[in-house]
PDB file of N, CA and C in Angstrom:
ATOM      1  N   UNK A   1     164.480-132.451  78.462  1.00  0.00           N
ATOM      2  CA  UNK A   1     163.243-132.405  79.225  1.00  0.00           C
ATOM      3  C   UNK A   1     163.230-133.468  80.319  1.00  0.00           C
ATOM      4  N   UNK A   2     163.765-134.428  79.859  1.00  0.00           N
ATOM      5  CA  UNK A   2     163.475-135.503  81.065  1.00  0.00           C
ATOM      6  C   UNK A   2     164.643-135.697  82.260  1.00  0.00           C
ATOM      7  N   UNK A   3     165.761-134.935  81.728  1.00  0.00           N
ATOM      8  CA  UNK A   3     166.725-135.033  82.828  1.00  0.00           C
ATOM      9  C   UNK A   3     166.473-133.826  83.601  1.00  0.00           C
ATOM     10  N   UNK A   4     165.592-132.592  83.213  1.00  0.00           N
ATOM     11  CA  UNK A   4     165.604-131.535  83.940  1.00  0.00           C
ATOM     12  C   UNK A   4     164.261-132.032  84.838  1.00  0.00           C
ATOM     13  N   UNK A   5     163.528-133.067  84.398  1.00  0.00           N
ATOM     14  CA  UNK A   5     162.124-133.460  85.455  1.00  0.00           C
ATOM     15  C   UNK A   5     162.877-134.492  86.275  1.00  0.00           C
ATOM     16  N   UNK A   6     163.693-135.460  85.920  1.00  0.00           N
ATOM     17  CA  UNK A   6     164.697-136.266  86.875  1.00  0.00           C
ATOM     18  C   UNK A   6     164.846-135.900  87.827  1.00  0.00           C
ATOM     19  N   UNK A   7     165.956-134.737  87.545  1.00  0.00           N
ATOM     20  CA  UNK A   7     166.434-133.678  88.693  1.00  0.00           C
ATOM     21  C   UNK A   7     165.412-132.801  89.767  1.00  0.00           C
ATOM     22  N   UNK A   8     164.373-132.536  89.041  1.00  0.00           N
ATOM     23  CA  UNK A   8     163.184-131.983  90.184  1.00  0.00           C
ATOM     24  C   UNK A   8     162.898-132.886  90.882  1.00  0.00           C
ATOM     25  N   UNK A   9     162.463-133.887  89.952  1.00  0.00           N
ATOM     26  CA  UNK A   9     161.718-135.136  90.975  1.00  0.00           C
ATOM     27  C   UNK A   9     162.951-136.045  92.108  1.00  0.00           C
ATOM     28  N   UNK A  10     164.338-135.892  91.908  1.00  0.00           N
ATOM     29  CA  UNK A  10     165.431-136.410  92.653  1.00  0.00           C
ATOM     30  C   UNK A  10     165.299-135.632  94.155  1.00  0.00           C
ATOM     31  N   UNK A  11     165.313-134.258  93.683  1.00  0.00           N
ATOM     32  CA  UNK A  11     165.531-133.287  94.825  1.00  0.00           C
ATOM     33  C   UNK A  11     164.468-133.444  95.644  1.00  0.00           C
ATOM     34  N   UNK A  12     163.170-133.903  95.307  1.00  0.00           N
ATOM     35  CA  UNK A  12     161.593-133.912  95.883  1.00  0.00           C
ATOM     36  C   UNK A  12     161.586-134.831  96.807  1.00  0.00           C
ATOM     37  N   UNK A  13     162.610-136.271  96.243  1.00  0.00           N
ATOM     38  CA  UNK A  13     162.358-137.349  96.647  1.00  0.00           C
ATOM     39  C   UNK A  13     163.052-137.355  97.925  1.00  0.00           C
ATOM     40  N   UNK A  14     164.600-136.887  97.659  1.00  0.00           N
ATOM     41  CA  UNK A  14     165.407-136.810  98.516  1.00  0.00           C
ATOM     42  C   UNK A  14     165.143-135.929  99.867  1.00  0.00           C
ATOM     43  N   UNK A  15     164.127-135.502  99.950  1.00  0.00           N
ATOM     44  CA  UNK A  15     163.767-134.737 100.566  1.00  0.00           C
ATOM     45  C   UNK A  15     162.869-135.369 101.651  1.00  0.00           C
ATOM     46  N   UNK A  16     162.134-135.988 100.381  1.00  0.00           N
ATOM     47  CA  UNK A  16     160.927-136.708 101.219  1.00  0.00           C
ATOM     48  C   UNK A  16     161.548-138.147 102.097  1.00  0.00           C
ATOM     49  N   UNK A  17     162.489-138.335 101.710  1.00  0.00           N
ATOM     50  CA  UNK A  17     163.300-139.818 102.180  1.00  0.00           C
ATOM     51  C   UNK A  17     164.075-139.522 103.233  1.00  0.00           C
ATOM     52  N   UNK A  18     165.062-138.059 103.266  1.00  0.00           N
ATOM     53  CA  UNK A  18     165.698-137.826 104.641  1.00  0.00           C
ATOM     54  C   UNK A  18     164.652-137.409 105.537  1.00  0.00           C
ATOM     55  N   UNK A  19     163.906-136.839 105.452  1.00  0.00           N
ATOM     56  CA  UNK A  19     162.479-137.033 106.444  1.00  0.00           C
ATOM     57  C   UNK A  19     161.891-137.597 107.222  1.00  0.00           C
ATOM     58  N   UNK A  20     161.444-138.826 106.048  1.00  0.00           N
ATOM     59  CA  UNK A  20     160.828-139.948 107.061  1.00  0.00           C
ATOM     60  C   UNK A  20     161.849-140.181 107.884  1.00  0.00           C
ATOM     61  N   UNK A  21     163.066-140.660 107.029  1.00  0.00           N
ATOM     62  CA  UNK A  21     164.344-141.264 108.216  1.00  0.00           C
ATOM     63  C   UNK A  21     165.140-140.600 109.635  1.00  0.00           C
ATOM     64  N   UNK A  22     164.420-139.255 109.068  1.00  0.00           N
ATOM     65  CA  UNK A  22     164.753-138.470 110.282  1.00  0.00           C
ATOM     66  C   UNK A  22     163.885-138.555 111.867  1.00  0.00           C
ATOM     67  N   UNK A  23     162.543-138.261 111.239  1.00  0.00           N
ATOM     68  CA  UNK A  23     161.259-138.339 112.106  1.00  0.00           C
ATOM     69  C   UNK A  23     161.344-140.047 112.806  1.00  0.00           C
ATOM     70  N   UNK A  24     161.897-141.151 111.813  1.00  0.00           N
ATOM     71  CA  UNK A  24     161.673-142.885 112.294  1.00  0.00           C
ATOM     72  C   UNK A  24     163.063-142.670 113.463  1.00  0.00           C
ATOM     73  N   UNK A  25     163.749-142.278 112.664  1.00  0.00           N
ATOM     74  CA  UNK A  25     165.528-142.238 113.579  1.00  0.00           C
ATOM     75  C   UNK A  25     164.893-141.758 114.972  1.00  0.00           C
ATOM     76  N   UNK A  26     164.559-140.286 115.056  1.00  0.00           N
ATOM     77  CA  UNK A  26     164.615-139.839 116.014  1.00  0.00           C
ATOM     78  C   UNK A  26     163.250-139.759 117.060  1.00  0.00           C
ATOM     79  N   UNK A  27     162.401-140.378 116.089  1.00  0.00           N
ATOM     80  CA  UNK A  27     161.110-140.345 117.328  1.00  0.00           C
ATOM     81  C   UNK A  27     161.158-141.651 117.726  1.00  0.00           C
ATOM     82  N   UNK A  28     161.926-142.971 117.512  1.00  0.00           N
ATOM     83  CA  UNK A  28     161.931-144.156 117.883  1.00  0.00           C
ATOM     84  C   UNK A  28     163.195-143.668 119.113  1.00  0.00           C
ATOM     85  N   UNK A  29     164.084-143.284 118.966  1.00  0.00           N
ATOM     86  CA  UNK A  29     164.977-142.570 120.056  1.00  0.00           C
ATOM     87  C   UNK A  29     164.586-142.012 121.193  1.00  0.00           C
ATOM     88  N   UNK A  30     163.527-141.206 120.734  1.00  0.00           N
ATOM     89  CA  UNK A  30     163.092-140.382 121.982  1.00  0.00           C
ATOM     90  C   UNK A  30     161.859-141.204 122.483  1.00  0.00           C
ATOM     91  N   UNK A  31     161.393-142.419 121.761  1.00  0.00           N
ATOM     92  CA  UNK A  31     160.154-143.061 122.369  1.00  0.00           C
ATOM     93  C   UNK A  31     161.178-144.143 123.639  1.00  0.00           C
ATOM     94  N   UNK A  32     162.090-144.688 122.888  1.00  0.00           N
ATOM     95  CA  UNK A  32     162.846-145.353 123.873  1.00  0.00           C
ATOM     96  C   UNK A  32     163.567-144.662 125.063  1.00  0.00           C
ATOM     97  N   UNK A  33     164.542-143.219 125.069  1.00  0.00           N
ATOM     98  CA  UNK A  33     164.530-143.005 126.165  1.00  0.00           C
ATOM     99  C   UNK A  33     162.979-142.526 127.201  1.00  0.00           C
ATOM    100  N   UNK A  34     161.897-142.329 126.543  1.00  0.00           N
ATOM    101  CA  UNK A  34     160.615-142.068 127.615  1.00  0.00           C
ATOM    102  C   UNK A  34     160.300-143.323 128.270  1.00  0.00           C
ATOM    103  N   UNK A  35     160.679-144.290 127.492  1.00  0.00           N
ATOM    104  CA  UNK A  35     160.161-145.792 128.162  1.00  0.00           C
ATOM    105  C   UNK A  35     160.642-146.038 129.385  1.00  0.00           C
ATOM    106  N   UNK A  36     162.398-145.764 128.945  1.00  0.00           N
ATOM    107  CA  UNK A  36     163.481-146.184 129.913  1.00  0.00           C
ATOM    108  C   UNK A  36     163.726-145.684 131.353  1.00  0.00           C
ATOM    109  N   UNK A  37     163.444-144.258 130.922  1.00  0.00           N
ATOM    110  CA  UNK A  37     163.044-142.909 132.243  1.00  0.00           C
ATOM    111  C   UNK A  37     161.620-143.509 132.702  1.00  0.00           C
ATOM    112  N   UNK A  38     160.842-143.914 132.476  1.00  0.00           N
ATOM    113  CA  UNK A  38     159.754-144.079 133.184  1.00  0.00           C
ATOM    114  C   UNK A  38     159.712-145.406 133.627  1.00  0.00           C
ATOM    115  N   UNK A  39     160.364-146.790 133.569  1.00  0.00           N
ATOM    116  CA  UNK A  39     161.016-147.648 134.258  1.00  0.00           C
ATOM    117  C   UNK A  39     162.014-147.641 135.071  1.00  0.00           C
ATOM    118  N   UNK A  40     162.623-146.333 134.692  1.00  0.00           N
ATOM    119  CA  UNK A  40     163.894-145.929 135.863  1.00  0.00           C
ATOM    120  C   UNK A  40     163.278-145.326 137.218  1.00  0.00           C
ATOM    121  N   UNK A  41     162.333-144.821 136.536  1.00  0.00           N
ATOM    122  CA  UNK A  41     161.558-143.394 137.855  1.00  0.00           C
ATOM    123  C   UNK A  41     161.096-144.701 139.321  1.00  0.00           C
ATOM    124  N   UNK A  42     161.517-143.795 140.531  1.00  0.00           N
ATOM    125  CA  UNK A  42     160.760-144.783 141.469  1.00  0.00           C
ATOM    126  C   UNK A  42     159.686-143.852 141.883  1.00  0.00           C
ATOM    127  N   UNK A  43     158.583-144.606 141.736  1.00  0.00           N
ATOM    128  CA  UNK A  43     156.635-144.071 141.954  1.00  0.00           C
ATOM    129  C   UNK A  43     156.495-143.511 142.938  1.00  0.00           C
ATOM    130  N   UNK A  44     156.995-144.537 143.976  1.00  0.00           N
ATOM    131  CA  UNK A  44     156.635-144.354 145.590  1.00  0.00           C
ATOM    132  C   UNK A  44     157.318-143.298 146.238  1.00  0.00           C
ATOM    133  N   UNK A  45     157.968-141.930 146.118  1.00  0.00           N
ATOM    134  CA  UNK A  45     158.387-141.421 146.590  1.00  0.00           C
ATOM    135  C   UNK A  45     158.648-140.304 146.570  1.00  0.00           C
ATOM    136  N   UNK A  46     158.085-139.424 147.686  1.00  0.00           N
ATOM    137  CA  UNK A  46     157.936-137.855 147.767  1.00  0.00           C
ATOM    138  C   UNK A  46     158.566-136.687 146.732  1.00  0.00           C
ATOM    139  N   UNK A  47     159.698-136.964 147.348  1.00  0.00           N
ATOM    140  CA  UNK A  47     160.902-136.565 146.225  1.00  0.00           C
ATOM    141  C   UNK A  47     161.794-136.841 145.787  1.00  0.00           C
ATOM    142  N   UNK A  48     162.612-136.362 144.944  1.00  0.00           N
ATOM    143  CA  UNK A  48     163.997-136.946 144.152  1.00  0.00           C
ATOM    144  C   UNK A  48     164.879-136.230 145.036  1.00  0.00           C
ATOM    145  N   UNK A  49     165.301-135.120 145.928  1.00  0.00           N
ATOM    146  CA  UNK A  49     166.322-134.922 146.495  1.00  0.00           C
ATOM    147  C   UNK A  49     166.723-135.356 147.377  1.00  0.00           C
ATOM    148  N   UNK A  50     168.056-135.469 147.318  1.00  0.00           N
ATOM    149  CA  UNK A  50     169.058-136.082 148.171  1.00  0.00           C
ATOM    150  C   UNK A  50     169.379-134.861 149.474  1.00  0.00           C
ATOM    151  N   UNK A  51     169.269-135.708 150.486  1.00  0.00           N
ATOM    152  CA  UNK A  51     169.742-135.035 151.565  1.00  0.00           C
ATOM    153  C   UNK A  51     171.338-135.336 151.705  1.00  0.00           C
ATOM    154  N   UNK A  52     171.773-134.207 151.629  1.00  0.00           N
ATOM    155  CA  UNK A  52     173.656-134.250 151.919  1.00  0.00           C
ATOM    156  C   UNK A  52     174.104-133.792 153.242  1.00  0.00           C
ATOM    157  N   UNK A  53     175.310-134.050 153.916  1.00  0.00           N
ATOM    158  CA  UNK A  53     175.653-133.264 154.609  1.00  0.00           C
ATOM    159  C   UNK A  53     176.993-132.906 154.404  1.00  0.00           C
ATOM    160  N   UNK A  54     176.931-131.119 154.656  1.00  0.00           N
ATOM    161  CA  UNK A  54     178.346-130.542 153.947  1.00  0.00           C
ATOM    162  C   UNK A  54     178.952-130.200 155.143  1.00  0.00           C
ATOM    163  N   UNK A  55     180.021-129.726 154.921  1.00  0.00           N
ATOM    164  CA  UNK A  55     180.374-128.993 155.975  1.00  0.00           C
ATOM    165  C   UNK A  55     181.468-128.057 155.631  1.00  0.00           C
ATOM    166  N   UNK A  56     180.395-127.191 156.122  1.00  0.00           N
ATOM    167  CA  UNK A  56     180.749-125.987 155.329  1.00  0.00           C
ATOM    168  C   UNK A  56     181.928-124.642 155.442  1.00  0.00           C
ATOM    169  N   UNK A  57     182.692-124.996 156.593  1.00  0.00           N
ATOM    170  CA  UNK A  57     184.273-124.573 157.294  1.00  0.00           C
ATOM    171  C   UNK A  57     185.281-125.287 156.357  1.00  0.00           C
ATOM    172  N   UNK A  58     185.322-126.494 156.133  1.00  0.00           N
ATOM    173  CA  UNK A  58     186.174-127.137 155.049  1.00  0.00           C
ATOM    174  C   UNK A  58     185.742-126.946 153.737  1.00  0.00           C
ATOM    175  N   UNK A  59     184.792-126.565 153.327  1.00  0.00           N
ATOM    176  CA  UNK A  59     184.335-126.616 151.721  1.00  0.00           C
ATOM    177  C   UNK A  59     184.922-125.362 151.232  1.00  0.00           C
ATOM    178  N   UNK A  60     184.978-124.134 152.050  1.00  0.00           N
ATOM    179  CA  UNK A  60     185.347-122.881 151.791  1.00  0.00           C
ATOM    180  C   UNK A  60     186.909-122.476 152.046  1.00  0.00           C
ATOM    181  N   UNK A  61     187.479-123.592 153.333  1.00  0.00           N
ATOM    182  CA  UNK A  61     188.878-123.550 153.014  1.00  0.00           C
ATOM    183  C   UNK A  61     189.617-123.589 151.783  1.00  0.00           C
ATOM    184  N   UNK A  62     189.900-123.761 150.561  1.00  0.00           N
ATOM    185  CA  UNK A  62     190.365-123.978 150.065  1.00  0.00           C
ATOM    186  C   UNK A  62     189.906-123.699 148.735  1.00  0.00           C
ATOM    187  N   UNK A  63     189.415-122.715 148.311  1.00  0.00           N
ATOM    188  CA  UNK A  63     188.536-122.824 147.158  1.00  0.00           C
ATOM    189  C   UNK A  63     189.028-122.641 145.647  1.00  0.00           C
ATOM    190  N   UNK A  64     190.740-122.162 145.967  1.00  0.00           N
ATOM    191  CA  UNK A  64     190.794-122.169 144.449  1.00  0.00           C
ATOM    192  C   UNK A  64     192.625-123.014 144.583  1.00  0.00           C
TER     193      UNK A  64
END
């Protein structure tokens, strides 16, 4: 009787323990990269794209 309630209550526990450690692991992860991205971000500015210039006679020369 008591090793078959052991075993329920092992599996219950184990359950409940990779859990928390999952949810602490990975929401402390994802709280730190939001921090980091939002100290990285610059405020002041219209947009994020980059103006390039291609040119586009040489890019197609040669393509494979």
């Amino acid at each position: 009787l008591w090793m078959k309630f052991s075993h329920v209550l092992g599996m219950i526990m184990s359950k409940i323990i990779l859990t928390v450690l999952w949810i602490v692991g990975f929401g402390t992860y994802g709280i730190c990269l939001k921090v980091i991205y939002l100290f990285k971000k610059e405020k002041k500015t219209d947009t994020y794209w980059l103006d390039t210039e291609q040119d586009f006679e040489n890019s197609m020369k040669y393509q494979f």
